[in-house]
PDB file of N, CA and C in Angstrom:
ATOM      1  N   UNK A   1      -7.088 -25.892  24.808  1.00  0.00           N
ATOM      2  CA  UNK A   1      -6.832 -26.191  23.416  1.00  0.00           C
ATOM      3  C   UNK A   1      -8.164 -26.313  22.673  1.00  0.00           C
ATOM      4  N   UNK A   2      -8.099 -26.122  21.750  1.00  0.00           N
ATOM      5  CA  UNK A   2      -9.265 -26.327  20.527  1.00  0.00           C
ATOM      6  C   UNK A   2      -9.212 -27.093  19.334  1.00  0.00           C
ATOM      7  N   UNK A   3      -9.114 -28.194  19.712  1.00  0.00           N
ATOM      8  CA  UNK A   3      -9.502 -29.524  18.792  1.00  0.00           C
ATOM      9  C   UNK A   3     -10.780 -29.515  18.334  1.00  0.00           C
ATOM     10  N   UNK A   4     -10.985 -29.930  17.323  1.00  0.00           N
ATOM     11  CA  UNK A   4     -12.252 -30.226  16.852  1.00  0.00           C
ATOM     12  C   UNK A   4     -13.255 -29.187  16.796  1.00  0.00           C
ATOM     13  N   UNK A   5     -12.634 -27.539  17.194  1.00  0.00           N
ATOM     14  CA  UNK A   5     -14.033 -26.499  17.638  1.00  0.00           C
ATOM     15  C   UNK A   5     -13.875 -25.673  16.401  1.00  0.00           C
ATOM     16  N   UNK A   6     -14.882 -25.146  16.003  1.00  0.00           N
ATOM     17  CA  UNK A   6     -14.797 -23.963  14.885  1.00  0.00           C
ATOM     18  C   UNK A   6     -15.073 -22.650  15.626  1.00  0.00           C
ATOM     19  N   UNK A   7     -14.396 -21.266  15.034  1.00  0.00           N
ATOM     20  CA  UNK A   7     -14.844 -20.277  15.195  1.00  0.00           C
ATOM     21  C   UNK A   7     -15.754 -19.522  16.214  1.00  0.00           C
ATOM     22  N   UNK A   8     -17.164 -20.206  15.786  1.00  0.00           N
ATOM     23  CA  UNK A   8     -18.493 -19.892  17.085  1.00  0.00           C
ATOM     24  C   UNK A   8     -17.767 -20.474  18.422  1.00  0.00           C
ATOM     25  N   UNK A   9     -17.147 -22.154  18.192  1.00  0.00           N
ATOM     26  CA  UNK A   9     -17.258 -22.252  19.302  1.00  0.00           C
ATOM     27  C   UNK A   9     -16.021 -22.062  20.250  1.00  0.00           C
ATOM     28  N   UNK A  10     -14.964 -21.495  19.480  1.00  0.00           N
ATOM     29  CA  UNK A  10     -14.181 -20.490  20.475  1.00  0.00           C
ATOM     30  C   UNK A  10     -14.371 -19.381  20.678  1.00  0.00           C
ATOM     31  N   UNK A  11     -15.728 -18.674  20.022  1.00  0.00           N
ATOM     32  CA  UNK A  11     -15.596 -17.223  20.750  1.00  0.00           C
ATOM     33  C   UNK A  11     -16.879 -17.398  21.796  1.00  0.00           C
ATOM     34  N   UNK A  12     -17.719 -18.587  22.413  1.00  0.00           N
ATOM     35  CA  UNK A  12     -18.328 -18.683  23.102  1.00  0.00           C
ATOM     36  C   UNK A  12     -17.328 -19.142  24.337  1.00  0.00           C
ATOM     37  N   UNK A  13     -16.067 -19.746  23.919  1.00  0.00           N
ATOM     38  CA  UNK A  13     -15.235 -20.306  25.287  1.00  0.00           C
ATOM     39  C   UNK A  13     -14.986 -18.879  25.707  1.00  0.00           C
ATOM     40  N   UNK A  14     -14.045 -17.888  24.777  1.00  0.00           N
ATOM     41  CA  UNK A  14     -13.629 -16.713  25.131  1.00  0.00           C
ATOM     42  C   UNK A  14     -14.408 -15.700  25.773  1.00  0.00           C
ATOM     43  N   UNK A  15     -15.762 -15.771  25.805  1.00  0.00           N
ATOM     44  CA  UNK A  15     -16.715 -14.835  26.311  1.00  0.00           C
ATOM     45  C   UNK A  15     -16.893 -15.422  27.641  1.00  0.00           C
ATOM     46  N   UNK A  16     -16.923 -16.412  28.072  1.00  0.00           N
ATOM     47  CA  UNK A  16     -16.577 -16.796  29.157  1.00  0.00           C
ATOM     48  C   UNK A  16     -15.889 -16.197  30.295  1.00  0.00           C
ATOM     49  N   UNK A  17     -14.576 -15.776  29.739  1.00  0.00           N
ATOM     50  CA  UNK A  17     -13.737 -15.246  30.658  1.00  0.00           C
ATOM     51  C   UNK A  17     -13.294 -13.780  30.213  1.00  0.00           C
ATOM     52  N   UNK A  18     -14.193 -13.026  28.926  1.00  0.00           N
ATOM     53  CA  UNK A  18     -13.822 -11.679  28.220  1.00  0.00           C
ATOM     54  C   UNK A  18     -15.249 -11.141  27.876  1.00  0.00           C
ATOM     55  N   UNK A  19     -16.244 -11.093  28.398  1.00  0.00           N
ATOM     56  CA  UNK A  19     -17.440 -10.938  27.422  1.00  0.00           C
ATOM     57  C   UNK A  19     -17.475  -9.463  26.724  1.00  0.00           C
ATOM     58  N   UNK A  20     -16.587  -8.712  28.358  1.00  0.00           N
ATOM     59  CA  UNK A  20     -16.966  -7.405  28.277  1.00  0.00           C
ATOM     60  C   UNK A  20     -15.671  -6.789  27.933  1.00  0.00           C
ATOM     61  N   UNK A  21     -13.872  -7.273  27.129  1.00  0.00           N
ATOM     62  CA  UNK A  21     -13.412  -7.090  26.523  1.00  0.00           C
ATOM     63  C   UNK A  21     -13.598  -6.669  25.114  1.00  0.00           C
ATOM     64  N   UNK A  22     -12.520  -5.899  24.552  1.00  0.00           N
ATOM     65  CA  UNK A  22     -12.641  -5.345  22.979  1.00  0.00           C
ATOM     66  C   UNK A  22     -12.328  -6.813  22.294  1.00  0.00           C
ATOM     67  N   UNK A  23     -13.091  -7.313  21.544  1.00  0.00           N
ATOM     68  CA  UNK A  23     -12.730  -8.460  20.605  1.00  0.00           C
ATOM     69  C   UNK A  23     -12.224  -7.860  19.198  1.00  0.00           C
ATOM     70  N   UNK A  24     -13.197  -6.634  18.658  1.00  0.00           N
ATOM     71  CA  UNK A  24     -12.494  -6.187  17.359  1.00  0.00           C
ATOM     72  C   UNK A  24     -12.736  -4.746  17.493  1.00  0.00           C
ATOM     73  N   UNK A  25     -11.809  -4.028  16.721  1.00  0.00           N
ATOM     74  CA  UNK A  25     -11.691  -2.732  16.397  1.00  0.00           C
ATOM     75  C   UNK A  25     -11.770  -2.120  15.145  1.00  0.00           C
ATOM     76  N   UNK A  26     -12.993  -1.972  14.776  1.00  0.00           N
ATOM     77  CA  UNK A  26     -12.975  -1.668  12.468  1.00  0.00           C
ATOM     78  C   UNK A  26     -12.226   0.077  12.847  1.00  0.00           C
ATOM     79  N   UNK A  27     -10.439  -0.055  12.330  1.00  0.00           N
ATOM     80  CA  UNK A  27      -9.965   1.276  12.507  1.00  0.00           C
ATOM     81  C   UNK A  27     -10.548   2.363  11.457  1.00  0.00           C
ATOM     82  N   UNK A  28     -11.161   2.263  10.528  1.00  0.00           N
ATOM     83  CA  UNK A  28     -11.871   2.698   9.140  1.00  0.00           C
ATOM     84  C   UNK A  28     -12.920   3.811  10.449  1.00  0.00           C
ATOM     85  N   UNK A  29     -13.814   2.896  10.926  1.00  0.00           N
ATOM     86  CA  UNK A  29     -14.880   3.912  11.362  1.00  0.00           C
ATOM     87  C   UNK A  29     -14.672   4.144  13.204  1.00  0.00           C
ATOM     88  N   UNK A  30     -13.619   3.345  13.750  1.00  0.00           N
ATOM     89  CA  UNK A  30     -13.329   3.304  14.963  1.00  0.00           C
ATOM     90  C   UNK A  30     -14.519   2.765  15.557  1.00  0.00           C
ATOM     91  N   UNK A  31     -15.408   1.810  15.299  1.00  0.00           N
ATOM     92  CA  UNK A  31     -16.477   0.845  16.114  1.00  0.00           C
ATOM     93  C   UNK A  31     -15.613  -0.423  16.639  1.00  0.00           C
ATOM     94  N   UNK A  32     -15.993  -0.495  17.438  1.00  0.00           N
ATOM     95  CA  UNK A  32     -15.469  -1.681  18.737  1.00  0.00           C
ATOM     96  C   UNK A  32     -16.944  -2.653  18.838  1.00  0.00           C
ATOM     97  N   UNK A  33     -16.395  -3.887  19.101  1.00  0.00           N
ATOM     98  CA  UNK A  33     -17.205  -4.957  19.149  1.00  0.00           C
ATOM     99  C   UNK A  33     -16.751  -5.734  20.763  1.00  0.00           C
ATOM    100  N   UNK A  34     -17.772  -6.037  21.412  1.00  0.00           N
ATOM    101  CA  UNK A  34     -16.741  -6.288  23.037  1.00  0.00           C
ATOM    102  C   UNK A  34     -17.294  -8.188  22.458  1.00  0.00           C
ATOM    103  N   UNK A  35     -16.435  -9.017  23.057  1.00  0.00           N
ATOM    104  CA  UNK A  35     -16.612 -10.474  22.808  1.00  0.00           C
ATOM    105  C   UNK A  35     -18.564 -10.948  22.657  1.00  0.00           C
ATOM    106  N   UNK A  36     -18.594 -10.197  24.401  1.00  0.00           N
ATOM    107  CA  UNK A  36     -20.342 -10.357  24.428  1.00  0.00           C
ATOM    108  C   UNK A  36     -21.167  -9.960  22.887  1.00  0.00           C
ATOM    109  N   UNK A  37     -20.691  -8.864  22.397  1.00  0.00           N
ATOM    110  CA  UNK A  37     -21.685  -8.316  21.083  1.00  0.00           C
ATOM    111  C   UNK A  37     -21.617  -8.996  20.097  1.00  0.00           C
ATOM    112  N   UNK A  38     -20.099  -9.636  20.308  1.00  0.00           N
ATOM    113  CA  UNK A  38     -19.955 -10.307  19.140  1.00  0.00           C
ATOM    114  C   UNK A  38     -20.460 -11.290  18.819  1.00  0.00           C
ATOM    115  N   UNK A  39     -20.759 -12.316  19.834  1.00  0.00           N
ATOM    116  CA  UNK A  39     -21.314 -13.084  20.233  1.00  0.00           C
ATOM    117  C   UNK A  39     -22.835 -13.144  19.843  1.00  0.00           C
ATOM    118  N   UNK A  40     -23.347 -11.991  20.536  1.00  0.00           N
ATOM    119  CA  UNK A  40     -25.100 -11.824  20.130  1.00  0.00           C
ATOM    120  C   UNK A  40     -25.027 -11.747  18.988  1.00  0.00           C
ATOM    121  N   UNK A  41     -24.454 -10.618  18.444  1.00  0.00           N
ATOM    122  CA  UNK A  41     -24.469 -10.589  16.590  1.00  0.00           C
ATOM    123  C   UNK A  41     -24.500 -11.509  15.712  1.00  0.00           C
ATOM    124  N   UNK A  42     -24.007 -12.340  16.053  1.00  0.00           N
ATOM    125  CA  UNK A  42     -23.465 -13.531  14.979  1.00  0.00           C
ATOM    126  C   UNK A  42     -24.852 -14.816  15.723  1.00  0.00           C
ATOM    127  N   UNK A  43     -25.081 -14.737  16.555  1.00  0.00           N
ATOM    128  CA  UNK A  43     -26.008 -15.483  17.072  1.00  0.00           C
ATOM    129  C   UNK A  43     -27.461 -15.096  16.081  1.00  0.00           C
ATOM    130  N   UNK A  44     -27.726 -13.794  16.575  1.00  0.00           N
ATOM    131  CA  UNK A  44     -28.912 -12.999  15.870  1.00  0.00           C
ATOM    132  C   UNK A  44     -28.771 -13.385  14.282  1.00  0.00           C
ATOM    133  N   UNK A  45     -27.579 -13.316  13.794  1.00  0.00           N
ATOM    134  CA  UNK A  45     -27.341 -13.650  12.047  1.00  0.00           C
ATOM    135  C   UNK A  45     -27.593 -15.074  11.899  1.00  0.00           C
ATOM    136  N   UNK A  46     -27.273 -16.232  12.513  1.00  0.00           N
ATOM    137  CA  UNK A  46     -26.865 -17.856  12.214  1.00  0.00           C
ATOM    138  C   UNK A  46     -28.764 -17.774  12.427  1.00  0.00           C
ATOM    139  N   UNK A  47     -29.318 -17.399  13.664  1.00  0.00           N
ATOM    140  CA  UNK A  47     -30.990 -17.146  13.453  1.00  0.00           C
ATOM    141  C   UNK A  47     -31.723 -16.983  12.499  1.00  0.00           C
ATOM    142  N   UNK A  48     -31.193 -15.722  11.937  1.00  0.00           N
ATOM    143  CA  UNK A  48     -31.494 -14.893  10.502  1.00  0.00           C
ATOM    144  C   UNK A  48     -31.434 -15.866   9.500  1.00  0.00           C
ATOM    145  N   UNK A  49     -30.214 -16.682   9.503  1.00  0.00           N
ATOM    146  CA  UNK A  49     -30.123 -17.378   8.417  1.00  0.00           C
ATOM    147  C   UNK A  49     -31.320 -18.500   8.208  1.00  0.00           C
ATOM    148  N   UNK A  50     -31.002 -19.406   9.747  1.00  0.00           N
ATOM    149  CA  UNK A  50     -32.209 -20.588   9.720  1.00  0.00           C
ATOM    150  C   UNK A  50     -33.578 -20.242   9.026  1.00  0.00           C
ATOM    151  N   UNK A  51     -33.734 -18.906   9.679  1.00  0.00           N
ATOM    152  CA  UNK A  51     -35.217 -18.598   9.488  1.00  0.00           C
ATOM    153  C   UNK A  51     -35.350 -18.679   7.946  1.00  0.00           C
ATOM    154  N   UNK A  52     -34.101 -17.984   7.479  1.00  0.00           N
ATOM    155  CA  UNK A  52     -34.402 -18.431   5.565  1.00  0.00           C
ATOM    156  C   UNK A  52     -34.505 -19.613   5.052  1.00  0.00           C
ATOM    157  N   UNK A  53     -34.312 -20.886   5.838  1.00  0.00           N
ATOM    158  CA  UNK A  53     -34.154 -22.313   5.265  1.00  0.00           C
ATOM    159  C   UNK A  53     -32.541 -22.434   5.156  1.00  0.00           C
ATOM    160  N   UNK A  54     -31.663 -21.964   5.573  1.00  0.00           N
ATOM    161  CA  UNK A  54     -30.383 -22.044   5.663  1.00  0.00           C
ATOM    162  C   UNK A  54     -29.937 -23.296   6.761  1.00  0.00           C
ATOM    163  N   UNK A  55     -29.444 -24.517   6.263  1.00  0.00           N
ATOM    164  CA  UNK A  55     -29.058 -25.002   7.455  1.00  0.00           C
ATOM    165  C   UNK A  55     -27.397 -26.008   7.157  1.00  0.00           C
ATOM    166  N   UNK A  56     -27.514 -26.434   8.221  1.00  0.00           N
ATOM    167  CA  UNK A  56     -26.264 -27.062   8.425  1.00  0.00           C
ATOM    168  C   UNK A  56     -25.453 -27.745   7.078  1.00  0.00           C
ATOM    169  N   UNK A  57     -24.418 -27.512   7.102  1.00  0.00           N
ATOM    170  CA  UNK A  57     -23.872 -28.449   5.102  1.00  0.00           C
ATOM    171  C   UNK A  57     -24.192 -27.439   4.223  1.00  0.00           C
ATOM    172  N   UNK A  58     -25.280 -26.395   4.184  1.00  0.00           N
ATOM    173  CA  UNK A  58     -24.904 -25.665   2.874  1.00  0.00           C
ATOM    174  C   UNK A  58     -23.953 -24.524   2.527  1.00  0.00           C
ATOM    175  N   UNK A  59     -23.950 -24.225   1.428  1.00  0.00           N
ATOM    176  CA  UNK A  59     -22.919 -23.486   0.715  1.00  0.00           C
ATOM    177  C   UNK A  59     -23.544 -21.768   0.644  1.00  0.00           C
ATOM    178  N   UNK A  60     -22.737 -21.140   1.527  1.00  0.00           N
ATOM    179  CA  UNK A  60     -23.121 -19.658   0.940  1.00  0.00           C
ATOM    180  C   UNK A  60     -21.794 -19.036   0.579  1.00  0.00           C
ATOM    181  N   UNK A  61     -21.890 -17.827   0.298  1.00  0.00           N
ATOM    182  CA  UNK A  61     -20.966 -17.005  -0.997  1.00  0.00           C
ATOM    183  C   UNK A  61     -21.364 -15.586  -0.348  1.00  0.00           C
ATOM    184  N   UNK A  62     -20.274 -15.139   0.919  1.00  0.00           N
ATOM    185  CA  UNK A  62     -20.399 -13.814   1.041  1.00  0.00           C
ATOM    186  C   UNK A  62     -19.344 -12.596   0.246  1.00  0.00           C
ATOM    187  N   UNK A  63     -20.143 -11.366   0.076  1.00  0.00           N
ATOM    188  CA  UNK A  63     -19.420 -10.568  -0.798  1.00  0.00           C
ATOM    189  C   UNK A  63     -19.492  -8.959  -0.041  1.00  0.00           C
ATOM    190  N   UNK A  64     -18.374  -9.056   0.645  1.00  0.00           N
ATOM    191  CA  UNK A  64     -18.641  -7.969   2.106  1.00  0.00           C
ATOM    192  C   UNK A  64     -17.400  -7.084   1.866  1.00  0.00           C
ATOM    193  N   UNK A  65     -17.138  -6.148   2.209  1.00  0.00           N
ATOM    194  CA  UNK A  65     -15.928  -5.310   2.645  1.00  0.00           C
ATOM    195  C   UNK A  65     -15.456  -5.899   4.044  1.00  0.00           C
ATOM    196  N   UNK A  66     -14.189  -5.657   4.431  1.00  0.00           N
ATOM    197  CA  UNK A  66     -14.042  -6.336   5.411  1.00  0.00           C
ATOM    198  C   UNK A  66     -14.862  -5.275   7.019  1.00  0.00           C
ATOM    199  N   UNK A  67     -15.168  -5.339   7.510  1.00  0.00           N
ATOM    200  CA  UNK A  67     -16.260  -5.173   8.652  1.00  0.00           C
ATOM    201  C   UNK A  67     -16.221  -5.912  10.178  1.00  0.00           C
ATOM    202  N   UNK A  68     -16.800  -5.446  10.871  1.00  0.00           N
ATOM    203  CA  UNK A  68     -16.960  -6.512  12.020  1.00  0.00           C
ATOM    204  C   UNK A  68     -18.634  -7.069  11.607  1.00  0.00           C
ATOM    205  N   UNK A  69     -19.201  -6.335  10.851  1.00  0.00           N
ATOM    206  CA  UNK A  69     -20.749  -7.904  10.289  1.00  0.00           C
ATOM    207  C   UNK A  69     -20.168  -8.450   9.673  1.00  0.00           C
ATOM    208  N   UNK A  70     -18.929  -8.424   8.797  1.00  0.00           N
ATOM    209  CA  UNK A  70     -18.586  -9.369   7.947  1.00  0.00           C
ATOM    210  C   UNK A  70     -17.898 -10.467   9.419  1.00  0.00           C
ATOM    211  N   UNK A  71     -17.017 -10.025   9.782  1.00  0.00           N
ATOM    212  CA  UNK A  71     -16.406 -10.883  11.096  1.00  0.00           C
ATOM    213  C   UNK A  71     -18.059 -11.661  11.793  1.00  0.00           C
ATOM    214  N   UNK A  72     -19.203 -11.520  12.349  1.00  0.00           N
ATOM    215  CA  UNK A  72     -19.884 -12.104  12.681  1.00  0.00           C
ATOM    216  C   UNK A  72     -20.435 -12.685  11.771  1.00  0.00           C
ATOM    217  N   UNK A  73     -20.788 -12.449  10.459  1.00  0.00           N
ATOM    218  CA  UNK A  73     -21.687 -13.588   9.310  1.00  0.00           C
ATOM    219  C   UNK A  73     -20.697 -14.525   9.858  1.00  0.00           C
ATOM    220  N   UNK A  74     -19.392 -14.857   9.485  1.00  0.00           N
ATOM    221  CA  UNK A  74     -18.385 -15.429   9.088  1.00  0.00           C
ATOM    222  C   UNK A  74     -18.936 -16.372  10.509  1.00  0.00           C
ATOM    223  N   UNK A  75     -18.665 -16.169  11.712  1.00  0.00           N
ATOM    224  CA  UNK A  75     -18.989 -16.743  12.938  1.00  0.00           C
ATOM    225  C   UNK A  75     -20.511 -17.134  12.856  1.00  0.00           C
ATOM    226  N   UNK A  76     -21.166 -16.896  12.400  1.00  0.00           N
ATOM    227  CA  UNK A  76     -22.809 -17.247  12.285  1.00  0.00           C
ATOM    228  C   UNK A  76     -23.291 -18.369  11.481  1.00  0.00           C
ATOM    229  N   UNK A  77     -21.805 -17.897  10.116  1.00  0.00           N
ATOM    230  CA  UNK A  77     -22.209 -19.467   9.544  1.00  0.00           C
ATOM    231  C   UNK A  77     -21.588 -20.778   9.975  1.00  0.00           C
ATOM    232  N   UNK A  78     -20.574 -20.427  10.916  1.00  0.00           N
ATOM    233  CA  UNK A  78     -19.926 -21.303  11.394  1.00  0.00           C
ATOM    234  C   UNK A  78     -20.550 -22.312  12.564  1.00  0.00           C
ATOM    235  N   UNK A  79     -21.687 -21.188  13.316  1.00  0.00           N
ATOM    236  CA  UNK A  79     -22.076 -21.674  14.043  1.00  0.00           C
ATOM    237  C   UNK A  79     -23.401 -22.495  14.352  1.00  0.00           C
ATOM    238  N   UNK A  80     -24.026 -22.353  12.118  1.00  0.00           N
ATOM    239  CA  UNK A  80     -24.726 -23.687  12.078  1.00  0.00           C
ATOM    240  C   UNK A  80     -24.263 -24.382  11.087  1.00  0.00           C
ATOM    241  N   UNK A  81     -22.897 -24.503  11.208  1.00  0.00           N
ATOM    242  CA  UNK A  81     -22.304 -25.317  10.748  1.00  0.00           C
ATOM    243  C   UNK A  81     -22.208 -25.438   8.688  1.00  0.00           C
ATOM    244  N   UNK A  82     -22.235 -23.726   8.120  1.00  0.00           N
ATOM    245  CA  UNK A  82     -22.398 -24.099   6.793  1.00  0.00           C
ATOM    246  C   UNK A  82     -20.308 -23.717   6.188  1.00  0.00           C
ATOM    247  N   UNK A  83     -20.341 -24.221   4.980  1.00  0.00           N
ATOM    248  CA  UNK A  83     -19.685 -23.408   4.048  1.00  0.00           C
ATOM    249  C   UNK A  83     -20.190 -22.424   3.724  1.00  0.00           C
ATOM    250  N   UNK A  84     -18.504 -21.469   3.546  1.00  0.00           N
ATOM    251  CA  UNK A  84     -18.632 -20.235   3.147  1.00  0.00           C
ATOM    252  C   UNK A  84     -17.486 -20.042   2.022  1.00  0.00           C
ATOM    253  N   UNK A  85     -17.601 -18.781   1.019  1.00  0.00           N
ATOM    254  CA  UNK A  85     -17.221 -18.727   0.260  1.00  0.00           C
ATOM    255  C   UNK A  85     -16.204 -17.043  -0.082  1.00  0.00           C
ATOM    256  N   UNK A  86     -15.749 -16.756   0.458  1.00  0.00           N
ATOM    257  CA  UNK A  86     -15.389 -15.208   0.141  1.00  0.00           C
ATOM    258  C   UNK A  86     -14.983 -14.486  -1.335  1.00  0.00           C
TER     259      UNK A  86
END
């Protein structure tokens, strides 16, 4: 069960036991994301962000097509803990 976990930190439980499963499929361009990538991606982005002065509690405002980078920002900001805004 997942009480209390956001986003990041159920797709770090799920990589656990799926790393090298399809997590998403963008049918638009047919790119596949396996749990593991998804994982790094959104890791590499929540990074990206810190490095800008982005941290935990603030407010961002993404303006994306729907995507699998949009699916990892979404997990990246989750996983230092900001609001997001679509």
């Amino acid at each position: 069960m997942f009480v209390n976990k956001n986003l990041a930190d159920v797709l770090d439980k799920k990589c656990l036991e799926f790393e090298d499963r399809e997590a998403l499929v963008y049918p638009l361009t047919g790119e596949k994301l396996t749990y593991g990538q998804l994982k790094e991606l959104s890791t590499s982005f929540a990074k990206g962000l810190a490095a800008l002065g982005v941290k935990k509690g603030d407010h961002i405002a993404i303006l994306s097509l729907n995507s699998p980078l949009y699916v990892a920002l979404e997990i990246a900001a989750a996983r230092i803990g900001l609001y997001w805004y679509v």
